[in-house]
Protein backbone atom coordinates (compact mmCIF):
# COMPACT_ATOMS: atom_id res chain seq x y z
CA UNK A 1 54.84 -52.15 -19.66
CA UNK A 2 51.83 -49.64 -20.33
CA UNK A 3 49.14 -49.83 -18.20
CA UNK A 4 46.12 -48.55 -20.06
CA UNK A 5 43.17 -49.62 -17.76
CA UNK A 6 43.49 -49.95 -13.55
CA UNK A 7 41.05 -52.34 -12.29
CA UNK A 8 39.67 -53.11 -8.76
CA UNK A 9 40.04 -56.66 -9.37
CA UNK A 10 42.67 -59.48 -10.28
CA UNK A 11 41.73 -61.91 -12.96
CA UNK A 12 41.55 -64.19 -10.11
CA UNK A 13 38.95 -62.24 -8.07
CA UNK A 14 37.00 -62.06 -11.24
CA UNK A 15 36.46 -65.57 -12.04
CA UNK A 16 35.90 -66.19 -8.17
CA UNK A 17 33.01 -63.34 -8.46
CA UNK A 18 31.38 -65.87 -11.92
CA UNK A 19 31.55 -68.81 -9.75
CA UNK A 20 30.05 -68.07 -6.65
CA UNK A 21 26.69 -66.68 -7.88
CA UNK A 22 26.64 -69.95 -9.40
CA UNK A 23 27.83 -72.00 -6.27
CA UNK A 24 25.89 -70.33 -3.61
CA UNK A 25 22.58 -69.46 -5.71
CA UNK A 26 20.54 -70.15 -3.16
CA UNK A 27 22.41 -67.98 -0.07
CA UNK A 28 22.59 -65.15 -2.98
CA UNK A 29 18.88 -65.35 -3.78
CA UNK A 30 18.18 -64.98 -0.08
CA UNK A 31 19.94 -61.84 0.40
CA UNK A 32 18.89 -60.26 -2.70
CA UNK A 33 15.37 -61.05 -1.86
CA UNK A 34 15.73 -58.86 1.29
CA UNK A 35 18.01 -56.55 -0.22
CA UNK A 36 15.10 -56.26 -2.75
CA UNK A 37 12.59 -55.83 0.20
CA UNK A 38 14.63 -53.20 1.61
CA UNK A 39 14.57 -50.82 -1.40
CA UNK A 40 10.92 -51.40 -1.72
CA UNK A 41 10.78 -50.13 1.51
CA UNK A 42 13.26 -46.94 1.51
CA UNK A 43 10.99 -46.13 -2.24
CA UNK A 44 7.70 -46.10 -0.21
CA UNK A 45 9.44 -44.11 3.18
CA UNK A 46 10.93 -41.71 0.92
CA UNK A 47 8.77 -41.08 -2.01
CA UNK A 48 11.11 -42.83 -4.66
CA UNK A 49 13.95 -40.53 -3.57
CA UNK A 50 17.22 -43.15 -2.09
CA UNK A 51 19.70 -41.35 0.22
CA UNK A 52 22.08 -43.34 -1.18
CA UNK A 53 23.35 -45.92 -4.77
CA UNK A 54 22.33 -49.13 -4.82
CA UNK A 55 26.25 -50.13 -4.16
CA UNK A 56 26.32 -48.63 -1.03
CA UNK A 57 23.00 -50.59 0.04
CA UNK A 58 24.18 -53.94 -1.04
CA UNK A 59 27.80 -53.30 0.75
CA UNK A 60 26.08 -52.71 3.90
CA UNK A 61 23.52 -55.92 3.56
CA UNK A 62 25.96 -57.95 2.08
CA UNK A 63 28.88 -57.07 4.60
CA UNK A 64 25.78 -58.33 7.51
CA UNK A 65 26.02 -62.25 6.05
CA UNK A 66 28.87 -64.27 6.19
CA UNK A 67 30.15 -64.87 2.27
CA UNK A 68 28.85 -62.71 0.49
CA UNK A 69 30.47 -60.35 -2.04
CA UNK A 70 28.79 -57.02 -2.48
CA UNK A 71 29.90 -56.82 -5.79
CA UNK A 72 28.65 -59.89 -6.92
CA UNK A 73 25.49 -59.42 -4.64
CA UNK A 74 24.56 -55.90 -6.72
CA UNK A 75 25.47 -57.74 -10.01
CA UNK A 76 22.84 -60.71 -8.90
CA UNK A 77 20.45 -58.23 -8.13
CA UNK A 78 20.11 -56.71 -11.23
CA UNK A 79 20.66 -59.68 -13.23
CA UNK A 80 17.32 -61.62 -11.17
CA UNK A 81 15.17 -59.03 -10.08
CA UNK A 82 13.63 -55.74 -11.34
CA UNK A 83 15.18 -53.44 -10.15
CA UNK A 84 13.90 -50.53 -7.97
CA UNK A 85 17.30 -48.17 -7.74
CA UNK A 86 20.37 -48.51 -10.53
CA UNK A 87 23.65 -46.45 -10.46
């Protein structure tokens, strides 16, 4: 067997990552509303310049709530809002 392409992810963590955008819309929303005020905030502080990528900012906020998946959290971000920092 060739392996052509190494992923981060089983097909199972992928489907789980669809669904619970979908399932927990609401929790997701939340956090990506203060996610969204935080990077408005770091913008203004630092003149548009960000210390860091916008995955390393919703690992740290979404690792502070209980269920939530940065991945999925950066992937609802820039899906539902417009967004201030992209990698």
């Amino acid at each position: 067997m060739i392996i052509n392409e190494i992923t981060e992810a089983s097909p199972w963590t992928n489907m789980v990552r669809r669904i619970k955008p979908v399932v927990s819309r609401d929790k997701y929303r939340r956090v990506a509303e203060k996610l969204h005020k935080v990077l408005l905030r770091k913008e203004k502080e630092n003149g548009g310049v960000f210390r860091h990528a916008l995955g390393w900012y919703t690992m740290n906020i979404g690792n502070a709530h209980k269920d939530i998946d940065h991945h999925v959290l950066k992937q609802f971000y820039l899906d539902h809002f417009d967004a201030v920092i992209t990698d």
